[in-house]
Protein backbone atom coordinates (compact mmCIF):
# COMPACT_ATOMS: atom_id res chain seq x y z
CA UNK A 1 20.29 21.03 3.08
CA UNK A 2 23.82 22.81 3.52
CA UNK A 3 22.30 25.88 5.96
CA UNK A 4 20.24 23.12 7.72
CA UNK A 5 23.50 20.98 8.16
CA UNK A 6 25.25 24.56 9.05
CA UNK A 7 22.45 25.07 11.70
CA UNK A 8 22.19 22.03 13.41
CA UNK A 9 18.62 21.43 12.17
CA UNK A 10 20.24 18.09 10.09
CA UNK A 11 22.95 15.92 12.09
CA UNK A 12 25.43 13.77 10.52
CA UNK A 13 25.02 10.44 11.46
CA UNK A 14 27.02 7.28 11.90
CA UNK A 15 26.91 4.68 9.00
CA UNK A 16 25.20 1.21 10.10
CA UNK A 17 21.91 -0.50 10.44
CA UNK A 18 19.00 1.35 12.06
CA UNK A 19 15.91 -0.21 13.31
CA UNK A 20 12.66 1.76 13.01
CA UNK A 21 9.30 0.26 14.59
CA UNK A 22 5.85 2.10 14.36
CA UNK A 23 3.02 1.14 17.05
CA UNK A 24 -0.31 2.15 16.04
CA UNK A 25 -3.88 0.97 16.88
CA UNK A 26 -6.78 0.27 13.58
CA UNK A 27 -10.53 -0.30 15.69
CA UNK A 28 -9.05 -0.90 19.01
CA UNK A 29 -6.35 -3.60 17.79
CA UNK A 30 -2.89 -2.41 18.59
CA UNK A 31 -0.43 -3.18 15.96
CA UNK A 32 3.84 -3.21 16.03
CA UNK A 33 5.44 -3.17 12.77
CA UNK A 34 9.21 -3.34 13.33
CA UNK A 35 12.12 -3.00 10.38
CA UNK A 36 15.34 -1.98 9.56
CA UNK A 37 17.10 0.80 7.11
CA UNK A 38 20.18 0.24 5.09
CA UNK A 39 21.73 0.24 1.66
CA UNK A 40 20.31 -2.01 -0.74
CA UNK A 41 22.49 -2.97 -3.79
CA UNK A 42 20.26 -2.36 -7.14
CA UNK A 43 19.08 -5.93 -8.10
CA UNK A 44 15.91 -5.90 -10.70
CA UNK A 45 15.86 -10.07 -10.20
CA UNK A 46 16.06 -9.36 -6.60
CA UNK A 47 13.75 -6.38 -5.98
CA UNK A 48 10.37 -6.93 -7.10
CA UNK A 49 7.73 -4.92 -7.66
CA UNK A 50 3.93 -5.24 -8.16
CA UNK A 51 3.42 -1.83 -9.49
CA UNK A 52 3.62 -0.15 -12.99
CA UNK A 53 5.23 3.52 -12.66
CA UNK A 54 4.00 6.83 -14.41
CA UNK A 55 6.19 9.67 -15.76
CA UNK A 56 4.83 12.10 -13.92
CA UNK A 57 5.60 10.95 -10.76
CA UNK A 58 8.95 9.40 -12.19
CA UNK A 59 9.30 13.48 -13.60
CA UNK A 60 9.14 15.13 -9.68
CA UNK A 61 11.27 11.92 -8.28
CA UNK A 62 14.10 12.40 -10.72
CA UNK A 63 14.39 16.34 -10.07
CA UNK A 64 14.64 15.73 -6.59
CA UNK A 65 16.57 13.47 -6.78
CA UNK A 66 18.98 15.13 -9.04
CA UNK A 67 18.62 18.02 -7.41
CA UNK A 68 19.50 17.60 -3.68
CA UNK A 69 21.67 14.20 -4.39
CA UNK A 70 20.03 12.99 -1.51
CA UNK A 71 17.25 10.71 -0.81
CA UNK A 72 14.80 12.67 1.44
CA UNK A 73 12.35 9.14 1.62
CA UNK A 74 12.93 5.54 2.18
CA UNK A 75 11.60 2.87 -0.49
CA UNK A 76 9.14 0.61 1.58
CA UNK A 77 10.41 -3.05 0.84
CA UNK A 78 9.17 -6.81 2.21
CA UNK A 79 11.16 -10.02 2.93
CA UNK A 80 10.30 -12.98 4.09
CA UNK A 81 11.32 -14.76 6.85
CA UNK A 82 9.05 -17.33 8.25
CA UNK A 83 10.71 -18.16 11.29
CA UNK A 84 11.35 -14.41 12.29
CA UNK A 85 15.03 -14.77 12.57
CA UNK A 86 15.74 -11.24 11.39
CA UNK A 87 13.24 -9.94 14.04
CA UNK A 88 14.67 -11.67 16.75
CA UNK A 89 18.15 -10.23 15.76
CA UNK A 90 16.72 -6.93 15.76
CA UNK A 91 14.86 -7.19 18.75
CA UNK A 92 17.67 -8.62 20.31
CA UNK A 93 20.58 -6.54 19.63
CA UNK A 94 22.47 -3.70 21.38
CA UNK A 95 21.32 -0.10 20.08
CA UNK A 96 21.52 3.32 20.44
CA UNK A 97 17.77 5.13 20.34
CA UNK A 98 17.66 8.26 18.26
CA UNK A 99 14.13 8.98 18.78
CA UNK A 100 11.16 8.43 20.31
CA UNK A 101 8.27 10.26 19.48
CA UNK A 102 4.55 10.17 18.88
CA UNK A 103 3.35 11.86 15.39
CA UNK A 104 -0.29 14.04 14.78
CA UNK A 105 -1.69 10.19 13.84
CA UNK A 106 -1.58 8.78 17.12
CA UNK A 107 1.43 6.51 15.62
CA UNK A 108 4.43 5.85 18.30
CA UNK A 109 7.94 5.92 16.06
CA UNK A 110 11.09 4.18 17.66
CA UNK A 111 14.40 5.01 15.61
CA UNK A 112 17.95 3.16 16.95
CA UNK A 113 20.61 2.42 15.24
CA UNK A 114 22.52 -1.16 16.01
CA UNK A 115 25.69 -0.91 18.04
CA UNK A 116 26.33 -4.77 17.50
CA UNK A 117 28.66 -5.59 14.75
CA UNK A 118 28.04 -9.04 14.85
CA UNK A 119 24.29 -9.04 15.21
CA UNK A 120 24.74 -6.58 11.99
CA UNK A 121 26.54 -9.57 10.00
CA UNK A 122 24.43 -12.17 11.36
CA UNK A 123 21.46 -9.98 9.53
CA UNK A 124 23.32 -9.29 7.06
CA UNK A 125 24.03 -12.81 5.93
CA UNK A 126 20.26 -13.79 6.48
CA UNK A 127 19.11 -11.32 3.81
CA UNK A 128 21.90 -11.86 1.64
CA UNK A 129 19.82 -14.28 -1.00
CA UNK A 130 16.56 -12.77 -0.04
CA UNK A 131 14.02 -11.48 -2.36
CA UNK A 132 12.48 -8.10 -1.75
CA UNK A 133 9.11 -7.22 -2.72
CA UNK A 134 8.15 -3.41 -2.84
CA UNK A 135 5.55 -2.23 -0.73
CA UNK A 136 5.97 1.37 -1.63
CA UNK A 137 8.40 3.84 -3.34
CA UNK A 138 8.03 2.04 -7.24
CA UNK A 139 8.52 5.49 -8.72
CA UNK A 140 11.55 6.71 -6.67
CA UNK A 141 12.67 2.83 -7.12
CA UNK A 142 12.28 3.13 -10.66
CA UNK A 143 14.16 6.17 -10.74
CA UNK A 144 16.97 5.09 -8.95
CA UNK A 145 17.41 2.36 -11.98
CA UNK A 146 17.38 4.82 -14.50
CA UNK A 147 19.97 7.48 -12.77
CA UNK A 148 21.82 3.62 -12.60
CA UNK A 149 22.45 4.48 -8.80
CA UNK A 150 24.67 1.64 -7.53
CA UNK A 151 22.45 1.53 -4.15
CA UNK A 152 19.66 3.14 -2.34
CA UNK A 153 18.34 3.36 1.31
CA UNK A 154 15.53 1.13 2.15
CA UNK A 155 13.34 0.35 5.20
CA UNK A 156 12.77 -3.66 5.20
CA UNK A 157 10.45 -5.23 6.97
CA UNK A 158 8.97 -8.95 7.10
CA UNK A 159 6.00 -9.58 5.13
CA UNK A 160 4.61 -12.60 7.53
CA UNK A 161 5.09 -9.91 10.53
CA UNK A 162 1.69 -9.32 12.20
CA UNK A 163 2.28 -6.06 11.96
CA UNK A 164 1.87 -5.67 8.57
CA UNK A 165 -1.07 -3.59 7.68
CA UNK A 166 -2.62 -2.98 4.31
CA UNK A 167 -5.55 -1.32 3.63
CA UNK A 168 -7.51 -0.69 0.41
CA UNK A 169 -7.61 2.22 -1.37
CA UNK A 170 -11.86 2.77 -2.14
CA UNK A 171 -13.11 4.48 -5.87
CA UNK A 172 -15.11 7.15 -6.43
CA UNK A 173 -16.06 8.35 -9.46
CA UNK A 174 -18.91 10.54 -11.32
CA UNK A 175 -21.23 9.62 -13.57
CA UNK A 176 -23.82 10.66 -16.89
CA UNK A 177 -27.23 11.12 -15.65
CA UNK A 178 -28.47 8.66 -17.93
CA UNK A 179 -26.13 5.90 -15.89
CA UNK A 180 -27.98 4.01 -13.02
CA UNK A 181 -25.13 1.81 -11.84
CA UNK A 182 -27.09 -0.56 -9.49
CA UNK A 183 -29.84 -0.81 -12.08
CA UNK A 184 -27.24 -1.62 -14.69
CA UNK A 185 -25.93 -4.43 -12.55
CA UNK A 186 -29.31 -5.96 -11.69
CA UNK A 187 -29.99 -6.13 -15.36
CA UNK A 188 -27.13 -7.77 -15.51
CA UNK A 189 -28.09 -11.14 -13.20
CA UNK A 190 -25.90 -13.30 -14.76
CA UNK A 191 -22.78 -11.66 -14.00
CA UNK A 192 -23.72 -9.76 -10.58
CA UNK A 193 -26.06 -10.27 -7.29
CA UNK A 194 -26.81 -7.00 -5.85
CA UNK A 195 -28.35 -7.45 -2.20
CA UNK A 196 -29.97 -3.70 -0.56
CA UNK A 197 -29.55 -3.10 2.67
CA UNK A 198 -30.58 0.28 5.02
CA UNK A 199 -27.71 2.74 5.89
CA UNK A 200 -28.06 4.07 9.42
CA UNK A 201 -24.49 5.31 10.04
CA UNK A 202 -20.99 4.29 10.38
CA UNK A 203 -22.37 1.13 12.22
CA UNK A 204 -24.30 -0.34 8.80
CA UNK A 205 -20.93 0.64 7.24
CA UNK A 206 -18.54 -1.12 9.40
CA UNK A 207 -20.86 -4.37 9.22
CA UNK A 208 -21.58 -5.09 6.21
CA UNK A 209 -17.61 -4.29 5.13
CA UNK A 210 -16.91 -7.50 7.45
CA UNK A 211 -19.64 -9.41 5.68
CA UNK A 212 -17.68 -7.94 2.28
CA UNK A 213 -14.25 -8.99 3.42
CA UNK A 214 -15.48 -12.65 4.53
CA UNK A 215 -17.59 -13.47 1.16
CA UNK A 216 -16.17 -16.98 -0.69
CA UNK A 217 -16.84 -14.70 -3.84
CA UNK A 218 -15.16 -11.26 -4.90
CA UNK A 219 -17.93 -8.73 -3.37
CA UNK A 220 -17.97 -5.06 -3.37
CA UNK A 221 -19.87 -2.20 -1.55
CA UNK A 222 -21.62 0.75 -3.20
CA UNK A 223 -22.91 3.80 -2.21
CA UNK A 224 -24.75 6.29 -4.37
CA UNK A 225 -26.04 9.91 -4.43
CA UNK A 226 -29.07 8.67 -6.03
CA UNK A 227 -30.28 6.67 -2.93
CA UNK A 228 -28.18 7.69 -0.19
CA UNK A 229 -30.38 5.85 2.47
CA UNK A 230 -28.74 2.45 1.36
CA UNK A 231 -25.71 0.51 1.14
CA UNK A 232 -25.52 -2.52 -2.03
CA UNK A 233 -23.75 -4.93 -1.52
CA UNK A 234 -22.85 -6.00 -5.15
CA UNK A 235 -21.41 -9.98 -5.63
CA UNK A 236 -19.42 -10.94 -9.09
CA UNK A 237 -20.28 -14.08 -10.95
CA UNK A 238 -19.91 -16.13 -13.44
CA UNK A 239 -17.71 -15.82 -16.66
CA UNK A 240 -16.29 -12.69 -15.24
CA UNK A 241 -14.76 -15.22 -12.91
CA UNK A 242 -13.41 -17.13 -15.81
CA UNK A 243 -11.70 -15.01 -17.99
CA UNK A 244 -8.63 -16.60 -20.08
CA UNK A 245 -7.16 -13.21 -21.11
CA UNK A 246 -5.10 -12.58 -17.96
CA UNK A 247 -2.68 -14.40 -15.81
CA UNK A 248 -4.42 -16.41 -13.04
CA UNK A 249 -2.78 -14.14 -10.56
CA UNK A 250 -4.31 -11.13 -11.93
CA UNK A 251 -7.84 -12.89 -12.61
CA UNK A 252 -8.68 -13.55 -9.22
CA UNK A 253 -7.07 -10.11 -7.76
CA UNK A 254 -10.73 -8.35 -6.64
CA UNK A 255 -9.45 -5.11 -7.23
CA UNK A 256 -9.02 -5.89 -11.03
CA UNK A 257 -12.34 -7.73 -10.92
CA UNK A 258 -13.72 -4.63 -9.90
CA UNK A 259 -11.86 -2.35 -12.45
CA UNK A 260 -11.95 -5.07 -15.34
CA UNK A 261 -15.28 -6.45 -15.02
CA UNK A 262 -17.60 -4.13 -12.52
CA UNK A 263 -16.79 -0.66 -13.88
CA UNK A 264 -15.63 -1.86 -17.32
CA UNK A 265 -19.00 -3.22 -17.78
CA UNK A 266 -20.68 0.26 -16.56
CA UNK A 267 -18.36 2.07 -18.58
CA UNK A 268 -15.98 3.38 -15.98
CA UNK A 269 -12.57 3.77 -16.95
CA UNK A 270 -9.55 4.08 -14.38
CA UNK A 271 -9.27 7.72 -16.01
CA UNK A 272 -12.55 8.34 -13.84
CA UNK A 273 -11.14 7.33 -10.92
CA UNK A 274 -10.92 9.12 -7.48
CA UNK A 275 -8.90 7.03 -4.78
CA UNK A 276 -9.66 7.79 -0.76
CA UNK A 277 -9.04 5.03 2.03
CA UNK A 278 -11.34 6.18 4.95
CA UNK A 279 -14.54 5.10 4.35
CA UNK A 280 -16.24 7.89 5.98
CA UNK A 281 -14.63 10.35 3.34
CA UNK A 282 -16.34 8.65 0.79
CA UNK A 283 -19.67 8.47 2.07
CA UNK A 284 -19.53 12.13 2.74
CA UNK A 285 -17.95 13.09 -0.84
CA UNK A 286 -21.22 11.45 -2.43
CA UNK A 287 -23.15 13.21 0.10
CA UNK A 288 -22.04 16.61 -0.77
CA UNK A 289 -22.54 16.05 -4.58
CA UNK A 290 -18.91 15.75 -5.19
CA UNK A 291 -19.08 12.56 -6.68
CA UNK A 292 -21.93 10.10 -7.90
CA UNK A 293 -20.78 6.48 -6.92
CA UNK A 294 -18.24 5.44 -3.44
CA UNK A 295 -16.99 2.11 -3.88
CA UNK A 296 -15.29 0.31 -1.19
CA UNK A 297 -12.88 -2.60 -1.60
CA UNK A 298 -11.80 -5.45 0.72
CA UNK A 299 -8.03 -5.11 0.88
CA UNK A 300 -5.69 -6.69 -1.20
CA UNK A 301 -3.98 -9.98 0.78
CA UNK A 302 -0.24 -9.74 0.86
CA UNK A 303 -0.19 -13.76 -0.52
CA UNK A 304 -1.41 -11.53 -3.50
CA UNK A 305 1.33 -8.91 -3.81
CA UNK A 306 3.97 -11.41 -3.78
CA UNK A 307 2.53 -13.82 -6.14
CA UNK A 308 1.84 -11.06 -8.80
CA UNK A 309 5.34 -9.50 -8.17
CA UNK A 310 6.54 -13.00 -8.57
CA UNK A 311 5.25 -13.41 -12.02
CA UNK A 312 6.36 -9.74 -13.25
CA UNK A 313 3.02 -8.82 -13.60
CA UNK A 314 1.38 -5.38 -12.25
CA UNK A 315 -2.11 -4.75 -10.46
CA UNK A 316 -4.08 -1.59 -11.13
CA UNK A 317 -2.79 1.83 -9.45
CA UNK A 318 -4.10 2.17 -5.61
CA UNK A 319 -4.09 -1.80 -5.16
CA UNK A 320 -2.65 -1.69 -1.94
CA UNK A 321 -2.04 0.88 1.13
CA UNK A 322 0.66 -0.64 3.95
CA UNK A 323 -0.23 1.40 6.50
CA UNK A 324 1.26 3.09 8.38
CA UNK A 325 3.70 4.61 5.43
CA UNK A 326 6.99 5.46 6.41
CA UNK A 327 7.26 9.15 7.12
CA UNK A 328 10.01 11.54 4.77
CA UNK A 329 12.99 13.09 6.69
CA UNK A 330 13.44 10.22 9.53
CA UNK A 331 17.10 9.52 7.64
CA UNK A 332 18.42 10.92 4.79
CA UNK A 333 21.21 9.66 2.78
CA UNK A 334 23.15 11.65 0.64
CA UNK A 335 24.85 9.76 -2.41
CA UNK A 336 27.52 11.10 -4.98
């Protein structure tokens, strides 16, 4: 970091606000997500998260951390502000553009910093009470507790924005050969539906994840390598619905239907578990033999995240992907 300083390659900024905005497109809908960066004072009633870190992770956080004194990535939080004040300000506001560039995904990214002292108070004040709900960054969050780091740097953005993307993160996972997944569930008519339909193509795909996402009751989609010329559509019932041993929040969270009650009951533990988000990727890793069973997953409303970060409580790992994330190395802050 000193030789890049040295060389130019890093440039000292100015302290303040900065205002980052991302425009990207997801099949043909354009999409502007637009927040802010700045110091957030350590708060665990304030910050909330939704999920629970590993040590691993925690592990490489903490020795870079340590290491360089410097956060290299932003933690990914949400407020909310249902009358967009905080947008307007930033929208509104005098500022200096730092860059302007378009990255190898297509995304447009718009960095400025606010030259408006009193627009900076007037946001300043309108967050001041404000809960924030983490989106992404729990580990280097969690770490910043633990190293009892006074504040960190964090890109905030409004979680009622329609810009606000998230995705699902799909399974994939291998099986014994004596395990017939869809054959299990059909046996199994009390708890599941399974409806067969033809796979043609990414069309097929694309359809009947619509249907998926629009089913009154938590529905899934799986492909397997033992009949790779269909698509099931697979539809939870019954007391799987009505379980008493979890929060309410939790219990009617699909992805922990799915993990709980679908794979639990075909003996799939989260230890099995391969995580991809384009669904083409896991059509073609069952394809190639890689893996037995692709399982794709509506995505997880943000009404959800809130209300389970709310309650303290944590969904399983890969429950959500904002997209797009928020690239390393756009602004680094050193701390002492």
């Amino acid at each position: 970091l000193e030789q890049w300083l040295k060389e130019g390659v890093l440039v000292e900024g100015k302290g303040g606000i900065y205002v980052y905005e991302q425009k990207f497109t997801i099949e043909g809908r354009q999409y502007r997500r637009m927040g802010f960066v700045s110091l957030v004072r350590l708060d665990r009633e304030r910050i909330l998260v939704h999920e629970r870190t590993k040590d691993r992770p925690k592990m490489d956080r903490r020795m870079l951390l340590s290491t360089l004194k410097t956060f290299t990535s932003l933690v990914f939080g949400l407020y909310e502000d249902h009358e967009g004040r905080i947008e307007r300000i930033l929208e509104g506001s005098r500022k200096e553009e730092i860059f302007h560039f378009l990255d190898e995904d297509g995304i447009e990214n718009v960095l400025s910093r606010i030259e408006d002292e009193a627009a900076e108070q007037s946001l300043l004040a309108l967050m001041a009470d404000r809960k924030i709900y983490i989106a992404d960054g729990h580990h280097r969050l969690e770490v910043s507790f633990e190293l009892h780091l006074p504040h960190i740097p964090m890109y905030l953005s409004n979680l009622r924005s329609n810009g606000l993307v998230i995705l699902p993160y799909h399974r994939a996972c291998r099986l014994p050969p004596s395990i017939d997944p869809i054959a299990e569930l059909k046996a199994r008519g009390d708890l599941f539906g399974v409806a067969e339909h033809s796979f043609d193509g990414k069309g097929t795909l694309s359809s009947l994840r619509i249907e998926m996402a629009r089913s009154p009751i938590p529905t899934f989609l799986f492909y397997t390598k033992k009949e790779p010329s269909l698509l099931y559509l697979v539809f939870v019932k019954g007391e799987l619905l009505q379980r008493r041993d979890m929060p309410e929040e939790l219990r009617r969270l699909k992805v922990n239907i799915l993990e709980k009650g679908v794979l639990a009951s075909l003996g799939i533990r989260e230890a099995d578990l391969f995580f991809f988000h384009e669904e083409e990727k896991g059509i073609d890793l069952v394809r190639n033999g890689h893996f037995d069973l692709a399982i794709f997953l509506p995505p997880t409303r943000i009404e959800e995240v809130k209300a389970v970060a709310e309650k303290g409580l944590y969904m399983p790992p890969k429950s959500t992907f904002f997209f797009p994330k928020i690239p390393a190395g756009i602004l680094l802050y050193r701390y002492e």
